[in-house]
N, C-alpha and C. Protein backbone atom coordinates (compact mmCIF):
# COMPACT_ATOMS: atom_id res chain seq x y z
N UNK A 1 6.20 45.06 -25.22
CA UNK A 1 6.81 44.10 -26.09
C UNK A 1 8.09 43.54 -25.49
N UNK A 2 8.90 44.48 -25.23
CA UNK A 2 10.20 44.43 -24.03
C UNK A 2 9.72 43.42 -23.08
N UNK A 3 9.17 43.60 -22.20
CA UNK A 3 8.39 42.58 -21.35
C UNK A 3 8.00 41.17 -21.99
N UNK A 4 7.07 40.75 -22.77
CA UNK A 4 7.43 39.60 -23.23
C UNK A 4 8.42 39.19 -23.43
N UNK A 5 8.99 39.26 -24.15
CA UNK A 5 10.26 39.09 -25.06
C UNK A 5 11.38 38.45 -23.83
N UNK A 6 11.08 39.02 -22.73
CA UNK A 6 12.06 38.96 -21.72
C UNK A 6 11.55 37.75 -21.15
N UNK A 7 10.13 37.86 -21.02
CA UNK A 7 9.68 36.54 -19.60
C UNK A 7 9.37 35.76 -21.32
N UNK A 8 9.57 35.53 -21.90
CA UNK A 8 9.62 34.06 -22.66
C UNK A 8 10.96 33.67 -22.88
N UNK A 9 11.94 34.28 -22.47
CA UNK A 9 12.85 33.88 -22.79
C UNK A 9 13.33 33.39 -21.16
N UNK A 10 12.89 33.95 -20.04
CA UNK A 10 12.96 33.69 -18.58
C UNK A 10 12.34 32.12 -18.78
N UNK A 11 11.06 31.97 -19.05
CA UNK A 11 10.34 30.98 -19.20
C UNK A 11 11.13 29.75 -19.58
N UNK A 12 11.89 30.35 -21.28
CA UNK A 12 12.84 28.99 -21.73
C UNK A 12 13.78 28.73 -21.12
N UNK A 13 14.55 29.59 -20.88
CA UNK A 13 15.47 29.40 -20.16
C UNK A 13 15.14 28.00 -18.79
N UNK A 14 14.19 28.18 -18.16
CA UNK A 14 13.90 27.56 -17.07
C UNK A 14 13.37 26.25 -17.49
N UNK A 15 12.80 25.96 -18.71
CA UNK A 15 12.65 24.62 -19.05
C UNK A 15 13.34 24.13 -19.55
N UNK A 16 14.80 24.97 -20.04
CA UNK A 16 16.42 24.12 -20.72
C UNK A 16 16.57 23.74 -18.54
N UNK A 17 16.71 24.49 -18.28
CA UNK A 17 17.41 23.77 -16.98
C UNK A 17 16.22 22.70 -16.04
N UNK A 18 15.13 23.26 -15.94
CA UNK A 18 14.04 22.04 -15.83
C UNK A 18 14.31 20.35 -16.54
N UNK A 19 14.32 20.50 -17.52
CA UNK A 19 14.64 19.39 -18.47
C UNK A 19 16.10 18.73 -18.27
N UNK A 20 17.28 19.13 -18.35
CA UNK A 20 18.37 19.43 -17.49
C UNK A 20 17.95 18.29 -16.66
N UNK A 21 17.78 18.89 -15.29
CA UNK A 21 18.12 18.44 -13.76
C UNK A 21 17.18 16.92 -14.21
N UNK A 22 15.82 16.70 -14.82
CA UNK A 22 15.51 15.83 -14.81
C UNK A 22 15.91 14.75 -15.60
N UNK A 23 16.68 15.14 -16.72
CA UNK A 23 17.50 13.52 -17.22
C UNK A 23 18.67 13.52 -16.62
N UNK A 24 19.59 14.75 -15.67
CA UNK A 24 20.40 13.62 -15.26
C UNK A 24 20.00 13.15 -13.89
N UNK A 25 18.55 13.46 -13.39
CA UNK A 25 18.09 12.46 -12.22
C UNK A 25 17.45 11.37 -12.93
N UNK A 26 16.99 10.74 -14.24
CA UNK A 26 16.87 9.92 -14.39
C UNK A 26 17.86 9.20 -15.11
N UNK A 27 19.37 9.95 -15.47
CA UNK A 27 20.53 9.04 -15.52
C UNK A 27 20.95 8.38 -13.98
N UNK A 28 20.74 8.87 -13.37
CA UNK A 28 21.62 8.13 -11.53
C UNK A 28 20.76 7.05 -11.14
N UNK A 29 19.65 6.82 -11.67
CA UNK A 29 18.49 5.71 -11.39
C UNK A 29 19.19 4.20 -12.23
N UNK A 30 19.09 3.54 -11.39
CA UNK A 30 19.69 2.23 -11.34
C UNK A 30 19.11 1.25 -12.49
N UNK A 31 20.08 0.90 -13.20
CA UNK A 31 19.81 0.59 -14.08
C UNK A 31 18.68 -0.55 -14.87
N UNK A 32 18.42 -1.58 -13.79
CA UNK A 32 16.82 -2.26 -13.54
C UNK A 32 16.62 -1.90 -12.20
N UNK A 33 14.92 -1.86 -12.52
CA UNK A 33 14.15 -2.31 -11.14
C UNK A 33 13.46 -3.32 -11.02
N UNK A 34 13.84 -3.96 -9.80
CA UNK A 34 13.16 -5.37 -9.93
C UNK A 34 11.67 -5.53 -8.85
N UNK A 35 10.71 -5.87 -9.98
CA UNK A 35 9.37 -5.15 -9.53
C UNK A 35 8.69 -6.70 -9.35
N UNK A 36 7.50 -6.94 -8.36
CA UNK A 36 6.63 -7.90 -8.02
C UNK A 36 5.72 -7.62 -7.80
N UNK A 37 4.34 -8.65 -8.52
CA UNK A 37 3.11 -7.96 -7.96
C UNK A 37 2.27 -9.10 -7.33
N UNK A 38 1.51 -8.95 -6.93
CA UNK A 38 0.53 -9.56 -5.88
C UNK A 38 -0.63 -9.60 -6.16
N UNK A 39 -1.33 -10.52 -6.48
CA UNK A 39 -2.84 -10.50 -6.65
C UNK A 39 -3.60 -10.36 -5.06
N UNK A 40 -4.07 -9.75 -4.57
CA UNK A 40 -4.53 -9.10 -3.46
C UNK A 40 -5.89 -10.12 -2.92
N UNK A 41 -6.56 -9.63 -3.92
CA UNK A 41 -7.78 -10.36 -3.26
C UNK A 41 -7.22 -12.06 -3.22
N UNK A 42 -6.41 -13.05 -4.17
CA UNK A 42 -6.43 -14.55 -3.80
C UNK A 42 -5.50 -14.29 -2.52
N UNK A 43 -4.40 -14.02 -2.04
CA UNK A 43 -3.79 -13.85 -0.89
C UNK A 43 -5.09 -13.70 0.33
N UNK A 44 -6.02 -12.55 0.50
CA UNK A 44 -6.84 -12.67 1.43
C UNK A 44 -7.77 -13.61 1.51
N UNK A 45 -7.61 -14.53 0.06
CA UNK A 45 -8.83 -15.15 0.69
C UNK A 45 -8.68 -16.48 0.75
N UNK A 46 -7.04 -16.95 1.01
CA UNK A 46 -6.37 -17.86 0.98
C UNK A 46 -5.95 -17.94 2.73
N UNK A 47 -6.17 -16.65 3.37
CA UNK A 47 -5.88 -16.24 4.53
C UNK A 47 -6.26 -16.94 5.56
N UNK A 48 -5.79 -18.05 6.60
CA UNK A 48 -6.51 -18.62 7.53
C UNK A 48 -6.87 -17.76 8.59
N UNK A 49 -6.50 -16.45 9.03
CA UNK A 49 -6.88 -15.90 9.57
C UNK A 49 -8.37 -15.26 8.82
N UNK A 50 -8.51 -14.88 7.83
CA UNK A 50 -9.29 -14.40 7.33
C UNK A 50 -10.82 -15.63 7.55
N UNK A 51 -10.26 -16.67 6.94
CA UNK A 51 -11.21 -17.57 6.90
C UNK A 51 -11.65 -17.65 8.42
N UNK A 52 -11.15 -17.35 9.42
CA UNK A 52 -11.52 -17.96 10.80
C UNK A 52 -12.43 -16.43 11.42
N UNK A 53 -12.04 -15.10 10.65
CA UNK A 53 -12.96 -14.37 10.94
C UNK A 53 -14.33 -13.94 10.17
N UNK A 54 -14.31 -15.02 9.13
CA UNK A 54 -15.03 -15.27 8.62
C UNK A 54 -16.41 -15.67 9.45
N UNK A 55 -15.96 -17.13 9.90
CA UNK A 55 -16.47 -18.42 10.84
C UNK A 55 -16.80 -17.85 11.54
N UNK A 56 -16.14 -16.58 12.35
CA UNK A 56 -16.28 -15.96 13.60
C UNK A 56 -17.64 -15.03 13.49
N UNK A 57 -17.72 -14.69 12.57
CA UNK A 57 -18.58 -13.43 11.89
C UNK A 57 -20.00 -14.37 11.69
N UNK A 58 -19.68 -15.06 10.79
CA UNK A 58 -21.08 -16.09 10.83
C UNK A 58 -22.14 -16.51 12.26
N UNK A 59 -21.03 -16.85 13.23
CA UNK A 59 -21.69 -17.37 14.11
C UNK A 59 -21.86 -16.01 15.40
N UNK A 60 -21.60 -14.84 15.22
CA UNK A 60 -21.85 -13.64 15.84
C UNK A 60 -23.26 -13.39 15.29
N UNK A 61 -23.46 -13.11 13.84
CA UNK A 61 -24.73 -13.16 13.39
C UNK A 61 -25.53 -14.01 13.37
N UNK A 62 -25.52 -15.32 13.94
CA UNK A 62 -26.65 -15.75 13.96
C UNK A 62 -27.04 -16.06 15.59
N UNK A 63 -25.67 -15.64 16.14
CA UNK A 63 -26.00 -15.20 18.09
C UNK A 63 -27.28 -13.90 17.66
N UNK A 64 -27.05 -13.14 17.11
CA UNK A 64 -27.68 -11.84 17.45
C UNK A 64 -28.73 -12.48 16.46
N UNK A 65 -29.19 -13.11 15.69
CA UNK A 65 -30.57 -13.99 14.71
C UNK A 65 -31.33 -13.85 16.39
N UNK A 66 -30.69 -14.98 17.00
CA UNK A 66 -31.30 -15.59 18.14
C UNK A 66 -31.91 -14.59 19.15
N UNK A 67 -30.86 -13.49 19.67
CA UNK A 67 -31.01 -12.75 20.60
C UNK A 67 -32.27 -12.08 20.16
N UNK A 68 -32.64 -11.65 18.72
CA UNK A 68 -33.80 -10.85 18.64
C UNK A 68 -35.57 -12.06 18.50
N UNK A 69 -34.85 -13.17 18.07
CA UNK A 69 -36.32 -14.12 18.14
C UNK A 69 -36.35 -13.55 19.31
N UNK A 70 -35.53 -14.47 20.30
CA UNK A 70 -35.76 -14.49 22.22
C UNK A 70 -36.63 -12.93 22.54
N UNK A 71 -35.83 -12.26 22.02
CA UNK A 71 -36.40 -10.48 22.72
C UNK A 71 -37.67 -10.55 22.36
N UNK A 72 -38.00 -10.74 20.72
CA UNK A 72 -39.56 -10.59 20.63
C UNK A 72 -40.88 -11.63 20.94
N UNK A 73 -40.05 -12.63 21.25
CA UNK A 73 -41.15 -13.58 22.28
C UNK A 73 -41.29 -13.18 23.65
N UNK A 74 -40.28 -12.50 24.21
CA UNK A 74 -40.21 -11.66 25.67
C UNK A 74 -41.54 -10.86 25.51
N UNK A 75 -41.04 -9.97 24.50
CA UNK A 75 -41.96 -8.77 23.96
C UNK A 75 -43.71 -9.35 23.79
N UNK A 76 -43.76 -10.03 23.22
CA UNK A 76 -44.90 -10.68 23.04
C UNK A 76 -45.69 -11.20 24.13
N UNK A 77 -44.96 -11.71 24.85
CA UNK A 77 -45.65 -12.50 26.12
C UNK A 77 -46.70 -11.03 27.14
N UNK A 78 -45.55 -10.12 27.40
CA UNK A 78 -45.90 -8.85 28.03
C UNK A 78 -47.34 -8.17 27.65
N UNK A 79 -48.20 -8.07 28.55
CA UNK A 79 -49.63 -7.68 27.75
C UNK A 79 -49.93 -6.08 28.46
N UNK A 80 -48.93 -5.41 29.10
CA UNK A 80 -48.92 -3.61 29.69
C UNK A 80 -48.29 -2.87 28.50
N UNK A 81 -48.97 -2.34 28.05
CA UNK A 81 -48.18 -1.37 27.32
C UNK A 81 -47.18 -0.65 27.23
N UNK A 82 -46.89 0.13 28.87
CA UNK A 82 -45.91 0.66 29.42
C UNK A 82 -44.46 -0.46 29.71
N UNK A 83 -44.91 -1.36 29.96
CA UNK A 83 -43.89 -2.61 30.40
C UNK A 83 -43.22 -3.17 29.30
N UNK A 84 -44.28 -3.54 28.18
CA UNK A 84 -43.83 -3.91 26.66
C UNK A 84 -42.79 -2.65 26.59
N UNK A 85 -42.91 -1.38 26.12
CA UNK A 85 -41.99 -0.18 25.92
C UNK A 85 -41.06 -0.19 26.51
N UNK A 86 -40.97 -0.44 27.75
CA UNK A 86 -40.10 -0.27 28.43
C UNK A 86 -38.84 -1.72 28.39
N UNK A 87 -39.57 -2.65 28.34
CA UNK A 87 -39.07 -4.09 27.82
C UNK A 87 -38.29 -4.23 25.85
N UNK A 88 -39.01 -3.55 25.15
CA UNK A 88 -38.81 -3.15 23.92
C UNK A 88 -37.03 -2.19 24.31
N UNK A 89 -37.19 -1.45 24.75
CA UNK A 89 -36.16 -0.30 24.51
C UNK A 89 -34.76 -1.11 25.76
N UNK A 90 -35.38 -1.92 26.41
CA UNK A 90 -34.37 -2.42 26.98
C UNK A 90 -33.55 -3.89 25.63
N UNK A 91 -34.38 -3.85 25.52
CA UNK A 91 -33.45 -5.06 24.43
C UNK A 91 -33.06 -4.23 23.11
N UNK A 92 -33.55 -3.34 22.99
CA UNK A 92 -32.53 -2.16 21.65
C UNK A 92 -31.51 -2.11 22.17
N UNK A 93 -31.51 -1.09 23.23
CA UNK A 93 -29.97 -0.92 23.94
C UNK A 93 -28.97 -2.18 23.98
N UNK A 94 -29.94 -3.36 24.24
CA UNK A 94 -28.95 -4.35 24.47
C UNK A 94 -28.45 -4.88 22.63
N UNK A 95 -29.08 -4.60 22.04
CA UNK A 95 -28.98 -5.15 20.55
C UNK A 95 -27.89 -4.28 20.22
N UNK A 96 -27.87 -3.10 20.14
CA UNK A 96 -27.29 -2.01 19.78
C UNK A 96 -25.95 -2.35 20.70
N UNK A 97 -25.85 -2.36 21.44
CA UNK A 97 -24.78 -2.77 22.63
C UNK A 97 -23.85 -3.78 21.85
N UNK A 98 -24.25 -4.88 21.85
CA UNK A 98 -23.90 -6.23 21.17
C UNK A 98 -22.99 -5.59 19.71
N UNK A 99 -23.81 -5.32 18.74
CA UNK A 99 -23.42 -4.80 17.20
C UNK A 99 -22.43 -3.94 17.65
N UNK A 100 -21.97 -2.67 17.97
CA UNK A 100 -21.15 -2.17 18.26
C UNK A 100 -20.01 -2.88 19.13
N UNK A 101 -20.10 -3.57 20.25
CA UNK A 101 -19.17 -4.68 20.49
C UNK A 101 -18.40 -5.61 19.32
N UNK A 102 -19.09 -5.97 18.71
CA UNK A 102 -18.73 -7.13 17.41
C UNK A 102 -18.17 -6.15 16.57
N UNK A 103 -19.09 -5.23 15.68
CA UNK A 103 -18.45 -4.23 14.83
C UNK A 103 -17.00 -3.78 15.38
N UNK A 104 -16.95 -3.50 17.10
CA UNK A 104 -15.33 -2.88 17.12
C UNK A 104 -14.19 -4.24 17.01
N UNK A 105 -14.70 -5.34 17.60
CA UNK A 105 -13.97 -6.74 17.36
C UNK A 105 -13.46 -7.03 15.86
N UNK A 106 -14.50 -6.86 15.07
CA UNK A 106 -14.13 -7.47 13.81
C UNK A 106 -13.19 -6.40 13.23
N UNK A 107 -13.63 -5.17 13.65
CA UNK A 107 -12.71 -4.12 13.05
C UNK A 107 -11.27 -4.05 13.48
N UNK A 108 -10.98 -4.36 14.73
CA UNK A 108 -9.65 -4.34 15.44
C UNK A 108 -8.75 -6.00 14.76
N UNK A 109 -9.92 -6.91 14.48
CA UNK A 109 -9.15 -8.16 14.05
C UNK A 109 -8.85 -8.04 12.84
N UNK A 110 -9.50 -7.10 11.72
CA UNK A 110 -9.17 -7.18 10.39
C UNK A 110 -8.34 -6.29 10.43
N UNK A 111 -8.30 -5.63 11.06
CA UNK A 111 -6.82 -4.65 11.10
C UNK A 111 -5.74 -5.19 11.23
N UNK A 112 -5.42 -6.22 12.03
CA UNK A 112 -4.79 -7.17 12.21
C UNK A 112 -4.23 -8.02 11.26
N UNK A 113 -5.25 -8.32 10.76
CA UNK A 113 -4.78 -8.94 9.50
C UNK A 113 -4.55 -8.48 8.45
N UNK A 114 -5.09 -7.48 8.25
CA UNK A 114 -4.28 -6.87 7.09
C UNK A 114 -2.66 -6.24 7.36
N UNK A 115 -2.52 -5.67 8.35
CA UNK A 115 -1.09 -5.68 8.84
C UNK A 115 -0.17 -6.94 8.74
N UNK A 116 -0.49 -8.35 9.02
CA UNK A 116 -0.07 -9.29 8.72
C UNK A 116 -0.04 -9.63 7.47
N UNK A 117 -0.63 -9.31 6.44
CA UNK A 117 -1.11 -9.91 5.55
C UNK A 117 0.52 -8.77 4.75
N UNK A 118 0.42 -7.41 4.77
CA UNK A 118 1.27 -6.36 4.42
C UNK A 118 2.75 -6.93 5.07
N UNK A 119 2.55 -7.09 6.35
CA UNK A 119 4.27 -7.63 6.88
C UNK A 119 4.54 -8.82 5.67
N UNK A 120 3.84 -9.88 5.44
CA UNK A 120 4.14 -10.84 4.52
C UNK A 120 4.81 -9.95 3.51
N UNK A 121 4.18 -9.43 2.54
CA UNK A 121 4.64 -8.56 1.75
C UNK A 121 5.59 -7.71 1.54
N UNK A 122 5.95 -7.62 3.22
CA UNK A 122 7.24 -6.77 2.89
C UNK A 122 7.91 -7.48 3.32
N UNK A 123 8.30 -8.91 4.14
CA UNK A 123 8.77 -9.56 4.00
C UNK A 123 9.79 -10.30 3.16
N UNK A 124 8.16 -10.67 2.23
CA UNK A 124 8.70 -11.33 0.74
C UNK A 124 9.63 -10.24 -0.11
N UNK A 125 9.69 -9.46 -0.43
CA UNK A 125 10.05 -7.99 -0.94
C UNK A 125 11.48 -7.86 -0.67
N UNK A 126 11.71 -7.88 0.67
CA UNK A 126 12.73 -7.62 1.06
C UNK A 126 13.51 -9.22 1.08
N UNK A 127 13.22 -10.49 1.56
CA UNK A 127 13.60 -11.59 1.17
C UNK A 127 13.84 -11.87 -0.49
N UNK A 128 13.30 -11.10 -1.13
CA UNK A 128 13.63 -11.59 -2.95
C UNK A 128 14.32 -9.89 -3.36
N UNK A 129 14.54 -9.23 -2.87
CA UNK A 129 15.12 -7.90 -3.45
C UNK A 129 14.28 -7.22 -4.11
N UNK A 130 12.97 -6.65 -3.96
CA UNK A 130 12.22 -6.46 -5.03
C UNK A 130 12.22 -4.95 -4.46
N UNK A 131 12.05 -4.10 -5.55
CA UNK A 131 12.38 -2.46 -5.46
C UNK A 131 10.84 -2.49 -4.46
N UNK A 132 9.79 -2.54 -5.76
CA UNK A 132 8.56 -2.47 -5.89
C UNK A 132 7.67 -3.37 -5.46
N UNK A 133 6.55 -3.45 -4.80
CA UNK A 133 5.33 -4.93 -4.92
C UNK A 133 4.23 -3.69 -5.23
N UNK A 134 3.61 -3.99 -6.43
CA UNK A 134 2.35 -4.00 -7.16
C UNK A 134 1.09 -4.47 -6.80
N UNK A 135 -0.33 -3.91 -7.11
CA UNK A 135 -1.12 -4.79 -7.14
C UNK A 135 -1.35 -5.65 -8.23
N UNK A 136 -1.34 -6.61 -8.80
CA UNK A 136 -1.55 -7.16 -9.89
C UNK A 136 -2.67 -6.59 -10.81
N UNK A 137 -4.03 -5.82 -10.01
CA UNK A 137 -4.74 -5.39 -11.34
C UNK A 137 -4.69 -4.41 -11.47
N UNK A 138 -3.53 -3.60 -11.04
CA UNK A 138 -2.83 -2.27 -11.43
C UNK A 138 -2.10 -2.61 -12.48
N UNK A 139 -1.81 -3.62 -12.59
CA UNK A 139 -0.30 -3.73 -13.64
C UNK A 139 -0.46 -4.62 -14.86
N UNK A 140 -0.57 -3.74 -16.06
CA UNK A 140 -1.47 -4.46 -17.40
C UNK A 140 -0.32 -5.58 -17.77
N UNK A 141 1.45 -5.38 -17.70
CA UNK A 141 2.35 -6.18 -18.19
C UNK A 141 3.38 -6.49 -16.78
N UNK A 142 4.27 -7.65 -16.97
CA UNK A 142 5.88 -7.48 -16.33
C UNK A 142 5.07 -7.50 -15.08
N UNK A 143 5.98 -8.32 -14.24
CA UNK A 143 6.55 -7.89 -13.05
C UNK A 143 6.59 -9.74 -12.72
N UNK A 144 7.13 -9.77 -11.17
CA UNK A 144 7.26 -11.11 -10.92
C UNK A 144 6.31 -11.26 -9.73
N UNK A 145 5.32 -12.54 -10.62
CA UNK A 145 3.80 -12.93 -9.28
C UNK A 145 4.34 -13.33 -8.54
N UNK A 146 4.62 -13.04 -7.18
CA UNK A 146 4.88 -13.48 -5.52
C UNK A 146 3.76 -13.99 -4.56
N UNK A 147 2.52 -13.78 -5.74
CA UNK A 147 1.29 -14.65 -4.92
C UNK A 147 0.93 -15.40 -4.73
N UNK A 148 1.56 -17.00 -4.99
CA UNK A 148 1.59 -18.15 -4.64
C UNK A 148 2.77 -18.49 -3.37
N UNK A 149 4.24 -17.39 -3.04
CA UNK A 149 4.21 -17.64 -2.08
C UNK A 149 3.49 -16.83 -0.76
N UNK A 150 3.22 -15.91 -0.90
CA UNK A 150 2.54 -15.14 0.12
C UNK A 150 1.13 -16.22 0.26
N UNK A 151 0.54 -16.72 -0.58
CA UNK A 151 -0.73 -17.52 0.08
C UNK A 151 -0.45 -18.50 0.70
N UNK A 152 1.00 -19.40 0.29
CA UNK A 152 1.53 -20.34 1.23
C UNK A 152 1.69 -19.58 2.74
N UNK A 153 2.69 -18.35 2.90
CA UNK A 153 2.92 -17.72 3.78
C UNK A 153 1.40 -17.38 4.86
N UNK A 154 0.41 -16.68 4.36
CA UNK A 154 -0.76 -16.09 5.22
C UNK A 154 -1.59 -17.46 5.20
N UNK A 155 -1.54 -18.86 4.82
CA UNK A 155 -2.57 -19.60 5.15
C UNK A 155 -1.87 -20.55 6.19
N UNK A 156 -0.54 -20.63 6.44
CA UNK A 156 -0.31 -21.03 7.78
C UNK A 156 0.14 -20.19 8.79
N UNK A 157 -0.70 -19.25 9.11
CA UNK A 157 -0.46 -18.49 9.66
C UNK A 157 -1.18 -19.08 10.97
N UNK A 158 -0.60 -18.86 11.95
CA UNK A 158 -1.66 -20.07 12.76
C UNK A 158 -3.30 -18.97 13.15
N UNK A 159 -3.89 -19.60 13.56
CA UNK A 159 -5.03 -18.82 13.94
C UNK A 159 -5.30 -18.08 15.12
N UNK A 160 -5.57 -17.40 15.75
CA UNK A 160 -5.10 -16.52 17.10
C UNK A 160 -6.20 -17.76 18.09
N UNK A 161 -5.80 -17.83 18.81
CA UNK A 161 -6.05 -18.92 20.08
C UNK A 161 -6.69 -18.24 21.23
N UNK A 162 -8.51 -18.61 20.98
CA UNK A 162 -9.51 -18.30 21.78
C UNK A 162 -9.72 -19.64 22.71
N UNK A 163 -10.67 -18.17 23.83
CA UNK A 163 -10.67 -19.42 25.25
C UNK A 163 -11.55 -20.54 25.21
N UNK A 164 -12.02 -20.82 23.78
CA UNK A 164 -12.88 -21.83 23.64
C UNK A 164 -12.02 -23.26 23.42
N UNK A 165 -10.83 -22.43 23.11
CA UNK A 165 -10.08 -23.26 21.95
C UNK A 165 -8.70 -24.34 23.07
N UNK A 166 -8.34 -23.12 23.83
CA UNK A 166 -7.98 -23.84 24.89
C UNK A 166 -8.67 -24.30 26.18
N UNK A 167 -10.17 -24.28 26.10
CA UNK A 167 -10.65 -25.53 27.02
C UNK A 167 -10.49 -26.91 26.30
N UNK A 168 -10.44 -26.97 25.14
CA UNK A 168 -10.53 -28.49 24.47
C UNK A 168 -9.31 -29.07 24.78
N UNK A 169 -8.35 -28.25 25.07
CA UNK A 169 -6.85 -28.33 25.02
C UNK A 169 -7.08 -29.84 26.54
């Protein structure tokens, strides 16, 4: 009985000073915070970078449309069995080759942009004083939308400059 008596009172004790330390750490907290949120998805998809790996993506997939007609008219023409197989597994490798090329491209460029897309953001943040940036469909009330300038910001973003782009030059 001794024993209880003791650790419930150990217990209270520790939630008078628990309780304690935490209102006066939430007395030293500044008296507003000035919070902004961001609608996420219109920013990316306002993105000229985005849009151009878009374009980029389109016309990768319909390179590789092509590459597999071409392979299976190769394939077709071939009338050895052994040669077809052997002709077959040479254009997998090469298919497979290709997709993993593109897959690591698109992956290294959207990385990219989303880092850009985040520098904006902290940018803006730190250009307007904002404690916080939000996602907007995290946040049911309050805060100040910064997503009309960040889409100004990420849609002139210029577009990264391929060697296609400077032969026209």
């Amino acid at each position: 009985m001794k024993l209880n008596v003791k650790f419930l009172l150990v217990a209270s004790v520790a939630f008078v000073i628990g309780a304690g330390i935490n209102n006066f750490a939430l007395s030293q907290m500044p008296g507003s915070v000035n919070i902004a949120v961001v609608d996420v998805q219109q920013v990316v998809a306002s993105s000229s970078q985005v849009n151009a790996l878009k374009n980029e993506n389109q016309a990768k997939a319909t390179e590789i449309i092509k590459y597999i007609e071409n392979a299976r008219k190769e394939v077709a023409k071939v009338t050895d069995a052994d040669k077809k197989k052997a002709l077959e597994e040479k254009y997998a490798k090469e298919l497979n080759s290709k997709r993993e090329t593109y897959a690591q491209q698109y992956n290294t460029k959207m990385m990219d942009i989303q880092n850009s897309i985040l520098n904006a953001v902290k940018e803006q943040a730190l250009a307007n004083d904002y404690d916080i940036v939000l996602a907007k469909d995290v946040v049911l009330y309050g805060g100040n939308d910064i997503t009309p300038e960040l889409q100004k910001k990420v849609s002139a973003v210029p577009k990264p400059s391929t060697p296609a782009a400077k032969k026209r030059r």
